[in-house]
Protein backbone atom coordinates (compact mmCIF):
# COMPACT_ATOMS: atom_id res chain seq x y z
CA UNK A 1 37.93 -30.28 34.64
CA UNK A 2 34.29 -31.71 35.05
CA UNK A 3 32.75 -28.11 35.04
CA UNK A 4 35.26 -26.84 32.09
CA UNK A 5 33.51 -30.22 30.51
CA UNK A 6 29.77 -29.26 31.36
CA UNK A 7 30.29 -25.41 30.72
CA UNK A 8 31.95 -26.85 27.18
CA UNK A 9 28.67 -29.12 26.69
CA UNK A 10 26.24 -26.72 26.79
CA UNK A 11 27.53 -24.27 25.02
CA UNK A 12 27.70 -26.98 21.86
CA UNK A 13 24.32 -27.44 23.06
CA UNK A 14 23.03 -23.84 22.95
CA UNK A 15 24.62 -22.95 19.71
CA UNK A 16 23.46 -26.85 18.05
CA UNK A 17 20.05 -25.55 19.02
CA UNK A 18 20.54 -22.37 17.96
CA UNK A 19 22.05 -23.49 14.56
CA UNK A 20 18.72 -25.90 14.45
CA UNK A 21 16.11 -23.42 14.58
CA UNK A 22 17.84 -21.50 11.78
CA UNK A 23 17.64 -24.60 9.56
CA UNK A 24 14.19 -24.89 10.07
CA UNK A 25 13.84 -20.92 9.73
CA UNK A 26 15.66 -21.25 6.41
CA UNK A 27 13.55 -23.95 5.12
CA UNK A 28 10.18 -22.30 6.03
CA UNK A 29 11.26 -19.43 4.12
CA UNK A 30 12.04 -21.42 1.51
CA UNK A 31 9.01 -23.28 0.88
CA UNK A 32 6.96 -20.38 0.74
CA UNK A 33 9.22 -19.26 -2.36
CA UNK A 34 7.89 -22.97 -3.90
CA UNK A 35 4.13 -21.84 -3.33
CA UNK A 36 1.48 -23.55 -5.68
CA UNK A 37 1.74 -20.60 -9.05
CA UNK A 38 3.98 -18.25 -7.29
CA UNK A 39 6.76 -17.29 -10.39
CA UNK A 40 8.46 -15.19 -7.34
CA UNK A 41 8.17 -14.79 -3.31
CA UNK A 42 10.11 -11.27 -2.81
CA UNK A 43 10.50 -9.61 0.69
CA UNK A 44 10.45 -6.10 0.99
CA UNK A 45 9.12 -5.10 -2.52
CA UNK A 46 9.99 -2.33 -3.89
CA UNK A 47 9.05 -0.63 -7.66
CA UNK A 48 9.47 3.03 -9.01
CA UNK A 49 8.81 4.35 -12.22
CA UNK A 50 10.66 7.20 -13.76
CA UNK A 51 9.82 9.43 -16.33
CA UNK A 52 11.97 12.44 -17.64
CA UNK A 53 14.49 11.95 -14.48
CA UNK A 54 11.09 12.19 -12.39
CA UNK A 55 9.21 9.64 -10.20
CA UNK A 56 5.55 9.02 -11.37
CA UNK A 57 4.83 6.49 -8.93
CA UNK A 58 6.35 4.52 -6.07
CA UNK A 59 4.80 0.83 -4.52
CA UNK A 60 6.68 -0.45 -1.58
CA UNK A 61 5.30 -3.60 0.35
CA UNK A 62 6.21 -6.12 3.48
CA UNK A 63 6.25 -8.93 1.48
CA UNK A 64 5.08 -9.65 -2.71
CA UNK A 65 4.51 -12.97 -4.57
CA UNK A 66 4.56 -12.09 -8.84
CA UNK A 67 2.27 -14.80 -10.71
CA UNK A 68 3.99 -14.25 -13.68
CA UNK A 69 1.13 -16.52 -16.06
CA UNK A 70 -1.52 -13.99 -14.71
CA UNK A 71 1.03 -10.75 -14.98
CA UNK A 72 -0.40 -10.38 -11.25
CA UNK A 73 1.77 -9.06 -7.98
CA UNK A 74 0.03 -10.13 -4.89
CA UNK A 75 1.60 -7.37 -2.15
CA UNK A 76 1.00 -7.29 1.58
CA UNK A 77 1.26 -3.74 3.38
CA UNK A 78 1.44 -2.09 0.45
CA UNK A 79 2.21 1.54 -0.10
CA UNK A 80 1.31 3.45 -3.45
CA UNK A 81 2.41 6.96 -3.72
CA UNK A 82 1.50 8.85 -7.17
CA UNK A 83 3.64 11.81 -7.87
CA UNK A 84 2.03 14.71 -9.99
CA UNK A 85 4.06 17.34 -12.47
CA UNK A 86 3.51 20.04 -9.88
CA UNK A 87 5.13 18.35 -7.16
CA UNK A 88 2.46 16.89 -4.90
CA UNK A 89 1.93 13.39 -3.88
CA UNK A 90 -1.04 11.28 -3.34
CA UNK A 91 -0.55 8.43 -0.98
CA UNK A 92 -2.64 4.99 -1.12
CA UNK A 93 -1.89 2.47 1.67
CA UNK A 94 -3.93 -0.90 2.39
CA UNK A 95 -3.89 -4.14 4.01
CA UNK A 96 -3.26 -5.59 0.46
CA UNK A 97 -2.36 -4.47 -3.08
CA UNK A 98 -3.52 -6.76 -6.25
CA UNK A 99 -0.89 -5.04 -9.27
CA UNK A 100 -2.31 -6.16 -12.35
CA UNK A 101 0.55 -5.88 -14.83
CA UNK A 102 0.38 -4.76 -18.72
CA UNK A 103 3.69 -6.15 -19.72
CA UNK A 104 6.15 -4.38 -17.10
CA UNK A 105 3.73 -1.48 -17.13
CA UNK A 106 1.09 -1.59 -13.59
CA UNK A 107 -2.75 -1.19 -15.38
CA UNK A 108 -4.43 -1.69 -12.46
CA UNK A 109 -4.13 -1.54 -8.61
CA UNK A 110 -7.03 -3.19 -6.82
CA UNK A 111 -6.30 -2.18 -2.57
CA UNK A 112 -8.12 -3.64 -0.28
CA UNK A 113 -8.18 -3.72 3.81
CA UNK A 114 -8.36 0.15 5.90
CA UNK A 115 -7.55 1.68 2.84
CA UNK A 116 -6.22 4.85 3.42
CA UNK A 117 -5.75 7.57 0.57
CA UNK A 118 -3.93 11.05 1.49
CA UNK A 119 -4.28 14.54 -0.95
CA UNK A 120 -2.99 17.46 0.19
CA UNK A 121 -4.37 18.41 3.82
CA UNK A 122 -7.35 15.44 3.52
CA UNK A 123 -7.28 11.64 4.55
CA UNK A 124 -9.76 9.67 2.49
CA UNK A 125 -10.83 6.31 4.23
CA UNK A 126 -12.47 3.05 2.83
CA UNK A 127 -12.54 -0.43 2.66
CA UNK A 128 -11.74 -0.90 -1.13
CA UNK A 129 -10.26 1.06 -3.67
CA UNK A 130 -8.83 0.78 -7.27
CA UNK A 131 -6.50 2.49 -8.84
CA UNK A 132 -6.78 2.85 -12.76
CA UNK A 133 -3.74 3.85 -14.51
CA UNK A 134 -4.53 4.68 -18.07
CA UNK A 135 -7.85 6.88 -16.62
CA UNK A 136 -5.34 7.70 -13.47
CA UNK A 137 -8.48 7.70 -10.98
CA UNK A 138 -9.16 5.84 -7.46
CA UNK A 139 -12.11 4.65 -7.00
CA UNK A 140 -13.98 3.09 -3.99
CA UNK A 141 -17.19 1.15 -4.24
CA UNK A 142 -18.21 0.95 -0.38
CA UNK A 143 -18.65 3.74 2.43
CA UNK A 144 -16.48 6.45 2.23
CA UNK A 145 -15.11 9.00 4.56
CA UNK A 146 -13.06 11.70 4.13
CA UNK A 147 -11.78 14.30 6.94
CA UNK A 148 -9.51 17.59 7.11
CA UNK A 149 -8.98 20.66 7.91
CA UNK A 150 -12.95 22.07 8.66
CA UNK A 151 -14.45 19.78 6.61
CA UNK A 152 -15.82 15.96 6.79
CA UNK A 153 -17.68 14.12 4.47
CA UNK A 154 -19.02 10.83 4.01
CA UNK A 155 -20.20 8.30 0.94
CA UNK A 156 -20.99 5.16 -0.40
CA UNK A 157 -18.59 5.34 -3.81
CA UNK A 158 -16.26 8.07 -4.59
CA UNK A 159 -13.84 8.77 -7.72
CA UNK A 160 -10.63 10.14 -7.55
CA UNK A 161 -9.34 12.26 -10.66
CA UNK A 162 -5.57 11.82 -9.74
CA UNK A 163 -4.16 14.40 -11.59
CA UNK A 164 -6.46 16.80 -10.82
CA UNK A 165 -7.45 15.55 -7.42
CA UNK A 166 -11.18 16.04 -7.79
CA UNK A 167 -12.94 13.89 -5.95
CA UNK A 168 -16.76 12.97 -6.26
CA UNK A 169 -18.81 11.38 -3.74
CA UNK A 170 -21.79 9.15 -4.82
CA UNK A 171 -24.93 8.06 -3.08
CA UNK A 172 -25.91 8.90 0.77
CA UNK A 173 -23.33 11.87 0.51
CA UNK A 174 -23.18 13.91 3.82
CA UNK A 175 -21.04 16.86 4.86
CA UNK A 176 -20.51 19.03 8.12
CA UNK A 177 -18.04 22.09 7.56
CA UNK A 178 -17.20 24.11 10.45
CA UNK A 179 -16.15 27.28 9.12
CA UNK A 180 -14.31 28.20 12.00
CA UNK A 181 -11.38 26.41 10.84
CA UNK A 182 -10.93 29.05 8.36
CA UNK A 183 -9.20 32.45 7.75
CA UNK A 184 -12.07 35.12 6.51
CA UNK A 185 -12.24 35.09 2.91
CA UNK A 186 -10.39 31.51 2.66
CA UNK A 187 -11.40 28.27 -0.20
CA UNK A 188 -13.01 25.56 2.23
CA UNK A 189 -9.81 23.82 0.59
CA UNK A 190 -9.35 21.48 -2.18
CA UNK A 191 -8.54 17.88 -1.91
């Protein structure tokens, strides 16, 4: 009987303690929804905007708090993927994501933290980036570094044409190609 008892004790005691730390789970959770100008706290954010039955862009993050008096969405972990009429995709990913809103429209997305932009066969790295919507172009004021298939290059401020994926590199611009990476006759690629 005295062991039935003690077994029966600390199991109330495991699951008590248990049911405790989910309390105190629930409430940390909740107070960061109550954060000082935070409208909303949302956990695995996730936007998508169609046009014509198509995507034109996709944002996915960890974690998002929307300051709706600044139309701002503060993301962490954020993932931006721009989809283009011919079916290609270019990727943005960063540490975070500032989404400056026009109405429910994005106008601006400033990245920041191992940026990391991907177009076509090339991985564009930086520290900084933005993201312009109504002159769709990336841009990155710091260093610069781009690598792929035969080719890397290296810059302090490039701009993205999205649509187009042209990219320009300004200012202390170097290159090393190695040709080798390449069928006879073949484009050194386009980004």
């Amino acid at each position: 009987m005295v062991s039935v008892a003690v077994l029966l004790g600390a199991v109330a005691l495991l699951v008590g303690r248990s049911l405790w730390r989910q309390h105190q789970q629930d409430i940390a959770r909740k107070t960061l929804e109550f954060l000082p100008g935070v409208s909303q706290h949302i956990r695995d954010f996730h936007r998508v905007k169609m046009r014509d039955g198509k995507k034109v862009w996709e944002i996915s993050a960890q974690d998002a708090q929307y300051f709706q008096e600044d139309n701002l969405v503060v993301v962490r972990n954020a993932t931006m993927e721009l989809y283009l009429r011919d079916g290609r995709v270019v990727g943005l990913k960063g540490d975070e994501a500032r989404i400056i809103l026009d109405a429910k429209e994005i106008d601006r997305v400033e990245l920041s933290g191992a940026i990391q932009v991907t177009a076509s066969e090339y991985v564009i790295r930086t520290e900084r980036a933005t993201y312009e919507q109504g002159r769709n172009l990336i841009s990155a004021p710091g260093v610069v570094e781009i690598s792929g298939r035969g080719l890397q290059l290296r810059g302090d401020r490039m701009e993205v044409q999205v649509a187009t994926e042209r990219v320009s590199l300004f200012d202390n611009v170097s290159m090393q190609v190695q040709p080798q990476a390449f069928k006879q006759g073949e484009r050194y690629g386009s980004l």
